[in-house]
N, C-alpha and C. Protein backbone atom coordinates (compact mmCIF):
# COMPACT_ATOMS: atom_id res chain seq x y z
N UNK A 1 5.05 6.54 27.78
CA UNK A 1 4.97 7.66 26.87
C UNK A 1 4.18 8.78 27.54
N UNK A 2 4.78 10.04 27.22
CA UNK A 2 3.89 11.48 27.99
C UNK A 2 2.83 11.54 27.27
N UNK A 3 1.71 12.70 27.89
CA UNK A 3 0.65 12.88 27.21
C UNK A 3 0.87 14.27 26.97
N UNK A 4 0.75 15.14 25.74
CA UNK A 4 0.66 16.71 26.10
C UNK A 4 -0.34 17.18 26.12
N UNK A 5 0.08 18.01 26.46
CA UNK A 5 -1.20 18.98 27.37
C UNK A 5 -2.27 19.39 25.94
N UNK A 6 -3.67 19.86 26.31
CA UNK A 6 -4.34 19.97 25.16
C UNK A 6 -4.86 21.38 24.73
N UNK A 7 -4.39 22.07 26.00
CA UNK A 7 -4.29 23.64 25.81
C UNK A 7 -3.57 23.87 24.27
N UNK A 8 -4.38 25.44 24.41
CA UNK A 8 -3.96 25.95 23.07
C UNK A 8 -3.99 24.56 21.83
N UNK A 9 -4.35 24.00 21.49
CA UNK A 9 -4.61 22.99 20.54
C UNK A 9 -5.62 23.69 19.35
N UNK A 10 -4.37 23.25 18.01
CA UNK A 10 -5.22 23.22 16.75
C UNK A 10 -5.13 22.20 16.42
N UNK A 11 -6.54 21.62 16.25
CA UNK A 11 -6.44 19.87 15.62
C UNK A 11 -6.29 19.93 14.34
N UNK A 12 -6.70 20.67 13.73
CA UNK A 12 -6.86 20.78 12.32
C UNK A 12 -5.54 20.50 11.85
N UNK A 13 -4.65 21.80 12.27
CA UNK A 13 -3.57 21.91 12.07
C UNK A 13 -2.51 20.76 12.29
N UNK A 14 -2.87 20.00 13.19
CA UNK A 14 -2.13 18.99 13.60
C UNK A 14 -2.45 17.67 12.89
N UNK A 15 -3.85 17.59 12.85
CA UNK A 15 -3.72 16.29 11.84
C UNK A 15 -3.74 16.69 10.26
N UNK A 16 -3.63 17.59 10.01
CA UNK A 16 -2.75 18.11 8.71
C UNK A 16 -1.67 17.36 8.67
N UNK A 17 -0.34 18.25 9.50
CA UNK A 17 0.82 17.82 9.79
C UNK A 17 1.00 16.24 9.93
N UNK A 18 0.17 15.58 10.15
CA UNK A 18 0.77 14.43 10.84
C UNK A 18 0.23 13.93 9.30
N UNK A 19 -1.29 14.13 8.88
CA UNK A 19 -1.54 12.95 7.77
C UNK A 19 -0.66 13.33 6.31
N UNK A 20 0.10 14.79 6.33
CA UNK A 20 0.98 15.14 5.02
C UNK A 20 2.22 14.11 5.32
N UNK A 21 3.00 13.33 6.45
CA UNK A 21 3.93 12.58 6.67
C UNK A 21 3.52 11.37 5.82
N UNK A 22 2.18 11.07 6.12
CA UNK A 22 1.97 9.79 4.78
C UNK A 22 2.85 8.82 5.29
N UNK A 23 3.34 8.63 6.84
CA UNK A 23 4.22 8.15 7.50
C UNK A 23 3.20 7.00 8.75
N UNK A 24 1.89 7.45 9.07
CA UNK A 24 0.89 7.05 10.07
C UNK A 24 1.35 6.84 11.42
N UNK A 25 0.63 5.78 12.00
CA UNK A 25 1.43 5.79 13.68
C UNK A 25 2.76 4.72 13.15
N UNK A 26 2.79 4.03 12.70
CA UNK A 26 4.01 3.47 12.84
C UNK A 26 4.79 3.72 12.19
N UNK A 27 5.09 5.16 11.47
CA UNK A 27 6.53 5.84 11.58
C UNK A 27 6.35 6.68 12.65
N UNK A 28 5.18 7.10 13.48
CA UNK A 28 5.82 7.56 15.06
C UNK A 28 6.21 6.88 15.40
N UNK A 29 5.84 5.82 15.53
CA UNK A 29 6.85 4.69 16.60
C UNK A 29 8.46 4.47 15.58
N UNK A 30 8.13 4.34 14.44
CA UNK A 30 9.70 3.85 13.70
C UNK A 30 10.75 5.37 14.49
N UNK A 31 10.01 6.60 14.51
CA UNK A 31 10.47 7.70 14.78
C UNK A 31 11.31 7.73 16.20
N UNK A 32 10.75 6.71 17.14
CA UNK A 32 11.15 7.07 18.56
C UNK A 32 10.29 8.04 19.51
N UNK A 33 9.23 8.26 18.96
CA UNK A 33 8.20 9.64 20.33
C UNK A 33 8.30 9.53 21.43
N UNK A 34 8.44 10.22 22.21
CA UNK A 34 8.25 9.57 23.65
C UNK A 34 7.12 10.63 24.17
N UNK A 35 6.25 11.42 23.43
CA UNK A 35 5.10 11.84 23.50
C UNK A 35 3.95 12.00 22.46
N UNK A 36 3.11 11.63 23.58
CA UNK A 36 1.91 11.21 22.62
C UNK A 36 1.32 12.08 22.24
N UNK A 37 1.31 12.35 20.91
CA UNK A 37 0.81 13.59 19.75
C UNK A 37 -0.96 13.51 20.59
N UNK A 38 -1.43 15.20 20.81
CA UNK A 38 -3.43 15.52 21.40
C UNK A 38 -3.72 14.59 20.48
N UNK A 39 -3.76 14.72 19.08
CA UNK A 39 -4.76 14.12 18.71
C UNK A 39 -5.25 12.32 18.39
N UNK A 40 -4.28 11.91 19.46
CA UNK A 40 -4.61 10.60 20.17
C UNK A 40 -4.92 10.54 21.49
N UNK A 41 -5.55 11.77 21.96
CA UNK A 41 -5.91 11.48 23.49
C UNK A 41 -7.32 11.83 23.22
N UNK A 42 -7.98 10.96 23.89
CA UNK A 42 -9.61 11.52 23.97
C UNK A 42 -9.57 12.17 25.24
N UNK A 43 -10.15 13.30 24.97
CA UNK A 43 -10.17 14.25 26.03
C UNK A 43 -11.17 13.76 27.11
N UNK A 44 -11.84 14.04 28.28
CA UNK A 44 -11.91 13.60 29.75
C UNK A 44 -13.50 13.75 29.68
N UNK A 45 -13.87 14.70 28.58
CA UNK A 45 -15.88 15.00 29.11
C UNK A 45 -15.72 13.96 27.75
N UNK A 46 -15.00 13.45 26.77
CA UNK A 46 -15.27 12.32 25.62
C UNK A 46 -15.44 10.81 26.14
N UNK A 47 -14.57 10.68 27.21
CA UNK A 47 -14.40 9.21 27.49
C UNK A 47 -15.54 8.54 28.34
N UNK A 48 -15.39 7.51 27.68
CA UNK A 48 -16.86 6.66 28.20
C UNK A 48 -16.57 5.98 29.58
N UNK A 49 -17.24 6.86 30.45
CA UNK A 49 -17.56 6.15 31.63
C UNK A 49 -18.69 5.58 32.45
N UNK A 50 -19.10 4.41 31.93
CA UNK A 50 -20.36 4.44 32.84
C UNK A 50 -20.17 3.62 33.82
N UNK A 51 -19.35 3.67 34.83
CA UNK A 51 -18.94 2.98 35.98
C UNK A 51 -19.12 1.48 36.06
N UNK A 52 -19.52 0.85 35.06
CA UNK A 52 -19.50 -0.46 35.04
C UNK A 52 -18.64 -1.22 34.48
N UNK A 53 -17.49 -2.07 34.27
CA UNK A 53 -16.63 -2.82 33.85
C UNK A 53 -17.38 -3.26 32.39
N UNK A 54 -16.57 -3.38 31.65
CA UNK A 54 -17.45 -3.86 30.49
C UNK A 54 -16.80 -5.67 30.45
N UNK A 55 -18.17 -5.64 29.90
CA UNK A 55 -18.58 -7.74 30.15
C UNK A 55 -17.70 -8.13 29.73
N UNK A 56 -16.81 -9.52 30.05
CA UNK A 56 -15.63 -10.14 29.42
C UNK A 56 -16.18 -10.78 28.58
N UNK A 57 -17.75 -11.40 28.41
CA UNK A 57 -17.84 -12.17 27.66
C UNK A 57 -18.56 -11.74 26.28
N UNK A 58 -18.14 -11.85 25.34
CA UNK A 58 -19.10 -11.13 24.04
C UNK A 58 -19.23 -12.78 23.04
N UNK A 59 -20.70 -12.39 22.86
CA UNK A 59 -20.87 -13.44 21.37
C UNK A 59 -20.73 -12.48 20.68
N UNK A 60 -19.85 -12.94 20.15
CA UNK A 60 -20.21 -12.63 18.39
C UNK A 60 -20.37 -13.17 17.68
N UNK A 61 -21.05 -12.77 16.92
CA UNK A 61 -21.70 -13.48 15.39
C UNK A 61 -20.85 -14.79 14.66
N UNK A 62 -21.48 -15.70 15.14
CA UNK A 62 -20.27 -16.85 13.88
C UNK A 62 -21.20 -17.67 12.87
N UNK A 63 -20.75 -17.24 11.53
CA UNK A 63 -21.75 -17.55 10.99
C UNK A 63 -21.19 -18.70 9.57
N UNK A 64 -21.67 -20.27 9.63
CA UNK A 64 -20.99 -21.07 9.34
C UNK A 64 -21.38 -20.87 7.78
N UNK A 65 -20.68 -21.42 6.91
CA UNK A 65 -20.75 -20.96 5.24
C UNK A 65 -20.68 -22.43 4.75
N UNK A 66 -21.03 -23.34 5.53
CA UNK A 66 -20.62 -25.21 5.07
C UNK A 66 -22.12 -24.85 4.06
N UNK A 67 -21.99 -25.85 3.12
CA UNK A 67 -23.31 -25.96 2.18
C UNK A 67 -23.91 -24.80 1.32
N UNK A 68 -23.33 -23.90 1.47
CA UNK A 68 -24.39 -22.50 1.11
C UNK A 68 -23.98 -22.41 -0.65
N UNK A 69 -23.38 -23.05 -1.29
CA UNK A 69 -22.96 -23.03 -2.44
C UNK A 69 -23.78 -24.80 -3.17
N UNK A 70 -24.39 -25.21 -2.26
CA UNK A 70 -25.12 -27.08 -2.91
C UNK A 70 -26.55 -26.92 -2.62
N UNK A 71 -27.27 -25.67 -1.45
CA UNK A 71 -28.33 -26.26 -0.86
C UNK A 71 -29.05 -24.48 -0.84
N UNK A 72 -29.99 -24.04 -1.57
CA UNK A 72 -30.09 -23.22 -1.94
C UNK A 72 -31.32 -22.70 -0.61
N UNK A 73 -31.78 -23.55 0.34
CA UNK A 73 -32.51 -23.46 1.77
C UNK A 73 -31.09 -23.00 2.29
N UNK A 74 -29.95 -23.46 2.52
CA UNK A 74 -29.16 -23.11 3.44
C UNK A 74 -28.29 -21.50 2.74
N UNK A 75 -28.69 -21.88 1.87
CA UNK A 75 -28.13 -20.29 1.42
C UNK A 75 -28.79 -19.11 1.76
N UNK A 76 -30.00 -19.31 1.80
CA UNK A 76 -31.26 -18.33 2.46
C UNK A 76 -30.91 -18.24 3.62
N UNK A 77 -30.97 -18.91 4.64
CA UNK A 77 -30.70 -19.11 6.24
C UNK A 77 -29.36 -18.45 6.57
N UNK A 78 -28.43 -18.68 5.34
CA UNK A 78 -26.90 -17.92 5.17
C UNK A 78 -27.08 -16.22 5.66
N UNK A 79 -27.79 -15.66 4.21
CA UNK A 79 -27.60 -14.56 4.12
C UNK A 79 -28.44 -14.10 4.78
N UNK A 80 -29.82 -14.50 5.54
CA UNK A 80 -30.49 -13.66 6.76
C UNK A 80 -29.28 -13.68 7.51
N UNK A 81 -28.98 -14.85 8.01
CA UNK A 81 -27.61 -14.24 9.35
C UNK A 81 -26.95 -13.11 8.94
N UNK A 82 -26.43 -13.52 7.73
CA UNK A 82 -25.74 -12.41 7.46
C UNK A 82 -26.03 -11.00 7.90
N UNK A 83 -27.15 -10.73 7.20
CA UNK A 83 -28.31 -9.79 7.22
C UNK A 83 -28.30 -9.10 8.65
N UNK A 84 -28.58 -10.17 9.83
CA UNK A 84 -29.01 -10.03 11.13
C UNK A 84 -27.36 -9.52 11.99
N UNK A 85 -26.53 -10.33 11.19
CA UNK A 85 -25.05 -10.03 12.32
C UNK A 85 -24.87 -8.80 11.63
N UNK A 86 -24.94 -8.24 10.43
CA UNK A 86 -24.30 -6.50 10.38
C UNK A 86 -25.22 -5.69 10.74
N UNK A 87 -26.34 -5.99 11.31
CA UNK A 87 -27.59 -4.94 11.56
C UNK A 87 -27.13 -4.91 13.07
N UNK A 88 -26.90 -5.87 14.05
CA UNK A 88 -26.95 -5.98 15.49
C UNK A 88 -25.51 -5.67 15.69
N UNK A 89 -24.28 -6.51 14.73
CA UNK A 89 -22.79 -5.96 15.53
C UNK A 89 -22.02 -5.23 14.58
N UNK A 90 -22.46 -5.35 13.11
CA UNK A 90 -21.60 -4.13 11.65
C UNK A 90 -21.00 -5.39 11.56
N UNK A 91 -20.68 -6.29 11.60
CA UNK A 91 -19.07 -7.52 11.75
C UNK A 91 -20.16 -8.89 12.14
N UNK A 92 -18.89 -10.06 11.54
CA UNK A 92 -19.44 -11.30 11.92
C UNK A 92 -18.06 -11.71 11.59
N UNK A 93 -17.78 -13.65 12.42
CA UNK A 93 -17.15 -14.33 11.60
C UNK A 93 -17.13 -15.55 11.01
N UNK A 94 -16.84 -16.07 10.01
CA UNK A 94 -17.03 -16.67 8.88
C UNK A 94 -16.46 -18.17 9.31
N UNK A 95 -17.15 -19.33 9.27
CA UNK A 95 -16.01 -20.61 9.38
C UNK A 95 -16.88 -21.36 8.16
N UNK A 96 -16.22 -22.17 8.06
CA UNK A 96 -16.24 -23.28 6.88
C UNK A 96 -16.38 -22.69 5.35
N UNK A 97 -15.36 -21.32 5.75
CA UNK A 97 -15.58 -20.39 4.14
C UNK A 97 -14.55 -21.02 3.07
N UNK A 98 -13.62 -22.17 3.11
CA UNK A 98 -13.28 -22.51 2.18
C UNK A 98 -11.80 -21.80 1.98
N UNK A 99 -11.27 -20.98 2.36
CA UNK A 99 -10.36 -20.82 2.44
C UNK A 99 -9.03 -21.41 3.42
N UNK A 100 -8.01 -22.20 3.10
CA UNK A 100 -6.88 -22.93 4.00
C UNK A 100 -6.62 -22.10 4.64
N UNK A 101 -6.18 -22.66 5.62
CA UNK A 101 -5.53 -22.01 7.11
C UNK A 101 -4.18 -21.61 6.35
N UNK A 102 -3.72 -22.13 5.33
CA UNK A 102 -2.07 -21.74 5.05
C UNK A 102 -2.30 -20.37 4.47
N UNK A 103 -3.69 -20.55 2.97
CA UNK A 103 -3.89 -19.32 2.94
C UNK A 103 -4.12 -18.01 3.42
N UNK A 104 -4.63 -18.16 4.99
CA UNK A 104 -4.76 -17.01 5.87
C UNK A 104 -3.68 -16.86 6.08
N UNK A 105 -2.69 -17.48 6.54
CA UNK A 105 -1.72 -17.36 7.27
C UNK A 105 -0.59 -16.37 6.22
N UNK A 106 -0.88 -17.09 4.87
CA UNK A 106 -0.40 -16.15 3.91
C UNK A 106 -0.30 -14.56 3.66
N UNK A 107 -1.74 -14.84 3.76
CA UNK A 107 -2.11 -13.23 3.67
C UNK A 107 -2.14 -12.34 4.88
N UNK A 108 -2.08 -12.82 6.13
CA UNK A 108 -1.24 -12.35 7.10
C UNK A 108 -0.03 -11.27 6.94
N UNK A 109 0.80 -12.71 6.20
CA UNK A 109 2.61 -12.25 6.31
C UNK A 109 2.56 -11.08 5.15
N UNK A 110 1.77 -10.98 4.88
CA UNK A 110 1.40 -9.77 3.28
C UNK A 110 0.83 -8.61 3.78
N UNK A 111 0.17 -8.34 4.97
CA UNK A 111 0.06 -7.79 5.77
C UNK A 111 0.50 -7.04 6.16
N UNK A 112 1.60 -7.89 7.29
CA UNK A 112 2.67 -7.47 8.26
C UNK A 112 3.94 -7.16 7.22
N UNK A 113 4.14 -7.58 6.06
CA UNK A 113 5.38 -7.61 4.78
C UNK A 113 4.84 -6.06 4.93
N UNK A 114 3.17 -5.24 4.32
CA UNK A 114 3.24 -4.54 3.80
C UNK A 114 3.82 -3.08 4.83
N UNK A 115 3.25 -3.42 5.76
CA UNK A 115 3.36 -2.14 7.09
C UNK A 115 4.54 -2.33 7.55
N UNK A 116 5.37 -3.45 7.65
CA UNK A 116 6.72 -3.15 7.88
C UNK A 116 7.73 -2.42 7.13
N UNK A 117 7.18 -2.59 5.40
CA UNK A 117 8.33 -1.81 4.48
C UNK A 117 8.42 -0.39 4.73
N UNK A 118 9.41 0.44 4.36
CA UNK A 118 10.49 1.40 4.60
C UNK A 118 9.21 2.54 4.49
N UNK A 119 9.02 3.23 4.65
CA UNK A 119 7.95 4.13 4.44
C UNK A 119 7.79 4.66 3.36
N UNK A 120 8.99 4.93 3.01
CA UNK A 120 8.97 5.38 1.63
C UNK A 120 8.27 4.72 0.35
N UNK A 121 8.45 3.10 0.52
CA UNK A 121 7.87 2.69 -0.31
C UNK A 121 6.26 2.51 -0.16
N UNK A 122 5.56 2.53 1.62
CA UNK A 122 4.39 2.65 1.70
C UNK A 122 3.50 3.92 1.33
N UNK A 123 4.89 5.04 1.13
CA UNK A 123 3.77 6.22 0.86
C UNK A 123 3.47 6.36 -0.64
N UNK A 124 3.79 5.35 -1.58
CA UNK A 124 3.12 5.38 -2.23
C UNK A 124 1.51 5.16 -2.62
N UNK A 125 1.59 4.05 -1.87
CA UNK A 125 0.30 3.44 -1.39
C UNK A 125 -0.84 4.53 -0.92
N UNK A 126 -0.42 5.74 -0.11
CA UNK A 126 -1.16 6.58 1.01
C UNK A 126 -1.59 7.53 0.27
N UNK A 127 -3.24 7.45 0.28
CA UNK A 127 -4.01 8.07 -0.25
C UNK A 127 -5.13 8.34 1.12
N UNK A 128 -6.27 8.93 0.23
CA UNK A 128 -7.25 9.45 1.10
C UNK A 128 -8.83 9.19 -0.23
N UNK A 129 -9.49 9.09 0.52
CA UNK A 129 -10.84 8.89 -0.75
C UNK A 129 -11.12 10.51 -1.19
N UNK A 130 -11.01 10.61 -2.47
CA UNK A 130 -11.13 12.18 -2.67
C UNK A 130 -12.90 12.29 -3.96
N UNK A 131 -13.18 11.24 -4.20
CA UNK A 131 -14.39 11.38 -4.80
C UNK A 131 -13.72 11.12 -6.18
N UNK A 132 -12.45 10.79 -6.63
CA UNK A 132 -12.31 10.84 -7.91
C UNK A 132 -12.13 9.64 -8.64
N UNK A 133 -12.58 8.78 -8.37
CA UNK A 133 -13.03 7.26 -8.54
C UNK A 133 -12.43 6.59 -7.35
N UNK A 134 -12.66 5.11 -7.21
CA UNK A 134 -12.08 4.12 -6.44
C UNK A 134 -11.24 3.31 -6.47
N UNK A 135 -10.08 3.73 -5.68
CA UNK A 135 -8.86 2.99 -5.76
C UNK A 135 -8.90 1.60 -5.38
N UNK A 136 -8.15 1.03 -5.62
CA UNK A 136 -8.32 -0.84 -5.32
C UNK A 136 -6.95 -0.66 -4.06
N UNK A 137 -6.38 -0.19 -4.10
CA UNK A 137 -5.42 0.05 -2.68
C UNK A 137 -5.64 1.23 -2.25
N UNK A 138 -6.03 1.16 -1.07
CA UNK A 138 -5.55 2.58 -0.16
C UNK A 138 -5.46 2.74 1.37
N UNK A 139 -3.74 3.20 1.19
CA UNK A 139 -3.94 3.35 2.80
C UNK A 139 -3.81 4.29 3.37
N UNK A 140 -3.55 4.82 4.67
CA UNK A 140 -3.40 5.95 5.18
C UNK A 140 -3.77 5.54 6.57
N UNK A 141 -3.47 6.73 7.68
CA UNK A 141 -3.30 5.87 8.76
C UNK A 141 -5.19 5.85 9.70
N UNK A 142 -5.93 6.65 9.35
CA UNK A 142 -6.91 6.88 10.12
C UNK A 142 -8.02 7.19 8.56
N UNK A 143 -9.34 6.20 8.20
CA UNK A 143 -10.25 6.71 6.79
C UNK A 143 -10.81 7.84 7.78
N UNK A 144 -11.48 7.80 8.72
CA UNK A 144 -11.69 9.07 9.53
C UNK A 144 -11.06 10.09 9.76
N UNK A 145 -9.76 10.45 10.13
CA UNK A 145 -8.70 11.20 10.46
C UNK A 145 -9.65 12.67 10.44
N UNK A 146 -9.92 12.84 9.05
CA UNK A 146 -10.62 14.28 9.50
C UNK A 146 -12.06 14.42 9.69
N UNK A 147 -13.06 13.46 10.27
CA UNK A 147 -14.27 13.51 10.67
C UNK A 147 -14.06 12.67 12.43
N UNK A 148 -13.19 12.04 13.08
CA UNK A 148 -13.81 11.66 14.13
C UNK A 148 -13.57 12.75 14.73
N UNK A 149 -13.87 12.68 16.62
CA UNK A 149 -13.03 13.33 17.28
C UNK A 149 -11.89 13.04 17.71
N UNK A 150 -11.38 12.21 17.89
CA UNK A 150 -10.39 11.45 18.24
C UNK A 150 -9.40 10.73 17.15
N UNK A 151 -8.55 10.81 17.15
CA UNK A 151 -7.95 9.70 16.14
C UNK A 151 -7.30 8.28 16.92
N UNK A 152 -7.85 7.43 16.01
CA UNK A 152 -7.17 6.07 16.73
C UNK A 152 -5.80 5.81 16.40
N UNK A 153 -4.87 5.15 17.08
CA UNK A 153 -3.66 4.61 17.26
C UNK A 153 -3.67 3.35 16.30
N UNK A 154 -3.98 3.70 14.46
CA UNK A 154 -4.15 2.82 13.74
C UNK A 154 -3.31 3.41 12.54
N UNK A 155 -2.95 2.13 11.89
CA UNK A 155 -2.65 2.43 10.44
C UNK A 155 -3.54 1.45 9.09
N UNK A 156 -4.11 1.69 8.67
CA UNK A 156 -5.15 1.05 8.03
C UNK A 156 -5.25 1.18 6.45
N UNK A 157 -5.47 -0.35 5.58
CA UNK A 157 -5.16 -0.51 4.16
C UNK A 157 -6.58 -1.14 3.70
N UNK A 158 -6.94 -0.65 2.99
CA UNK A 158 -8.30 -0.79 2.36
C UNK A 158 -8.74 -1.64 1.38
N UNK A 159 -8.94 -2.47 0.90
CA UNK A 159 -8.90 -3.15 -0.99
C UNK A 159 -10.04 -3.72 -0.81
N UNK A 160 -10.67 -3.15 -1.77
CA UNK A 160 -12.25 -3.87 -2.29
C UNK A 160 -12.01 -4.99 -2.96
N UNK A 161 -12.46 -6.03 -2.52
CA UNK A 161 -12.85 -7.30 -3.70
C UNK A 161 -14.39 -7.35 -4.43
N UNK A 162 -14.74 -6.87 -4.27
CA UNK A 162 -16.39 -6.88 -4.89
C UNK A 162 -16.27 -5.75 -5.29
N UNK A 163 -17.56 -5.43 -6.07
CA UNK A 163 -17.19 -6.87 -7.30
C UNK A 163 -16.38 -6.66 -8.23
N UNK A 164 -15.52 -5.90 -8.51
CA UNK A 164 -14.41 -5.82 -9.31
C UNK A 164 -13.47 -5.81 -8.30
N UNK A 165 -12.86 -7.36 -8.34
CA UNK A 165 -11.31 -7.43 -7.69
C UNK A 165 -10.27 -6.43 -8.60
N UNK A 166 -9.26 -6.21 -7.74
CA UNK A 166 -8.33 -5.89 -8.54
C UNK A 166 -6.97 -6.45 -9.20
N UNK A 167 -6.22 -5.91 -10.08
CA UNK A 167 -5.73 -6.80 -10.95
C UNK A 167 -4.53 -7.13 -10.02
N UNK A 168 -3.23 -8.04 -10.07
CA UNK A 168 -2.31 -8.18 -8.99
C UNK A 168 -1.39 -6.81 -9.01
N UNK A 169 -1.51 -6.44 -10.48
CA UNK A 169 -0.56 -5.23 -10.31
C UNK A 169 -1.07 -3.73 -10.09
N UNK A 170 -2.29 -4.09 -9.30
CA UNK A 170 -3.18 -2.97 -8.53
C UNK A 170 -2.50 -2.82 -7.14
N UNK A 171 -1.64 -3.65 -6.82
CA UNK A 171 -1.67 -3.70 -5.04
C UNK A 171 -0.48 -4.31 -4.71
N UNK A 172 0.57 -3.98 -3.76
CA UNK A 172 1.73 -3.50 -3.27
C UNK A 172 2.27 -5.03 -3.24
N UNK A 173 3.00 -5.09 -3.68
CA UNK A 173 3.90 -6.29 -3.64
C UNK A 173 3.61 -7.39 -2.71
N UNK A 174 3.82 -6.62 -1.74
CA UNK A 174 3.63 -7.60 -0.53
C UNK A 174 2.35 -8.27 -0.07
N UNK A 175 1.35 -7.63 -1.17
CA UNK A 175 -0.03 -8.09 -0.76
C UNK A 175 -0.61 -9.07 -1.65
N UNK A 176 0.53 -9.36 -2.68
CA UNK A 176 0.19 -10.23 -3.86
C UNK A 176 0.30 -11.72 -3.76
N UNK A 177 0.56 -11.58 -2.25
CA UNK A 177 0.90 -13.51 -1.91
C UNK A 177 -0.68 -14.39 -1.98
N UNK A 178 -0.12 -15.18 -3.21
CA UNK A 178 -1.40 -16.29 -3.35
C UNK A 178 -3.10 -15.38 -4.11
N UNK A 179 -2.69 -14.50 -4.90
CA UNK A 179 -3.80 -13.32 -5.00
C UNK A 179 -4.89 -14.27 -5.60
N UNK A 180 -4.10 -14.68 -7.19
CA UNK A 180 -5.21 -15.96 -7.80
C UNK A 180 -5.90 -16.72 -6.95
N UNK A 181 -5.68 -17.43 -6.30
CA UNK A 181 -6.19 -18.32 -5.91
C UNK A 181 -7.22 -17.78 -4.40
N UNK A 182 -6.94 -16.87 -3.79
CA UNK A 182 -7.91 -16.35 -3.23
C UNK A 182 -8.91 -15.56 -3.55
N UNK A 183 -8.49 -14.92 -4.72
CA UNK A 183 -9.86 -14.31 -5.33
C UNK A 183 -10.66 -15.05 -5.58
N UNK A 184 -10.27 -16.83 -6.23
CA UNK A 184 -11.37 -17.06 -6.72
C UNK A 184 -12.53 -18.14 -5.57
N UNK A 185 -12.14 -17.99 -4.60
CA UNK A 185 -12.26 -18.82 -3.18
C UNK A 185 -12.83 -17.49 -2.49
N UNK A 186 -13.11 -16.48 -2.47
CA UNK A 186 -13.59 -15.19 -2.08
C UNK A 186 -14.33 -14.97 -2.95
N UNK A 187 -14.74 -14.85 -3.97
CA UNK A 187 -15.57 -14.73 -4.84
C UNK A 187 -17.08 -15.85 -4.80
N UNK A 188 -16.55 -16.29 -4.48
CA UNK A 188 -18.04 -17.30 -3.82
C UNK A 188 -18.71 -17.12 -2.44
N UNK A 189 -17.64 -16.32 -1.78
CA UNK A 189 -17.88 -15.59 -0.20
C UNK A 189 -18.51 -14.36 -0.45
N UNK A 190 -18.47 -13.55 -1.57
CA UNK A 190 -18.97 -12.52 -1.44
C UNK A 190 -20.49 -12.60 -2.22
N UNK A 191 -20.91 -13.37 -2.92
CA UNK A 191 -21.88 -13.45 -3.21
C UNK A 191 -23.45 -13.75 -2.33
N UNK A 192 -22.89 -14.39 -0.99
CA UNK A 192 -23.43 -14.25 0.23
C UNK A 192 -24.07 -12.48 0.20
């Protein structure tokens, strides 16, 4: 794919244009581009170079959830980690949270169901946070789009479960696989 040039560039103007499509990056790609819209290039004094390869190896945070619902010491010890992995990385991940592997796998294909449908039916979905309460779905392709410098090569869907889940007929068809039964198996995760 080309890059264009970044002369003469209005970003404003451009991620206007692109976020009124309500279409994100993957109706550019459904589209065929064979150039890559400026406001996915980080420009050359932006990009991080500090001549060193970055480390292959990363810990990250894994933070086990066995007992934290029988043993009210291990629930303490829980939520400091907790505490400690979003202060040092924003992110952690979760094992022995009680949720089946079928169920992930579920909500996966609900996922990939939702970003594959026709666009048309995703732009219903495509909103932006405007201050006028909180939606229980929302997507759109970048929550930054008009504060980073850069826009990422993302399309991104939002849904709060805490603490008011939302109802099944809050959220796009495709995202409704197995909803009962993970809310209430998440609902003991979020109380962490």
């Amino acid at each position: 794919m080309k890059q264009t040039s970044l002369q003469n560039y209005d970003r404003k103007s451009e991620l206007t244009a692109f976020d009124e499509t309500k279409s994100g990056v993957k109706g550019l790609v459904d589209a065929g581009i064979t150039t890559l819209p400026r406001i996915f290039i980080v420009p050359s004094c932006e990009s991080p170079n500090s001549g060193e390869p970055p480390s292959p190896e990363l810990n990250l945070p894994i933070i086990d959830l066995y007992g934290i619902n029988e043993d009210p010491v291990r629930r303490k010890e829980v939520i400091e980690q907790v505490k400690n992995a979003l202060g040092s990385w924003g992110f952690f991940q979760m094992v022995n949270h009680g949720i089946p592997d079928s169920m992930l796998e579920e909500m996966k294909k609900g996922v990939l169901g939702f970003f594959e449908q026709d666009n048309e039916v995703k732009k219903e979905w495509y909103r932006r946070r405007d201050g006028s309460g909180k939606p229980k779905f929302l997507y759109n392709s970048n929550f930054d789009l008009y504060s980073a410098s850069v826009t990422n090569w993302r399309d991104t869907f939002y849904c709060p479960m805490a603490p008011n889940p939302p109802q099944p007929h809050e959220l796009p068809s495709a995202c409704r696989v197995n909803y009962t039964n993970g809310v209430s198996i998440n609902l003991s995760v979020f109380t962490v």
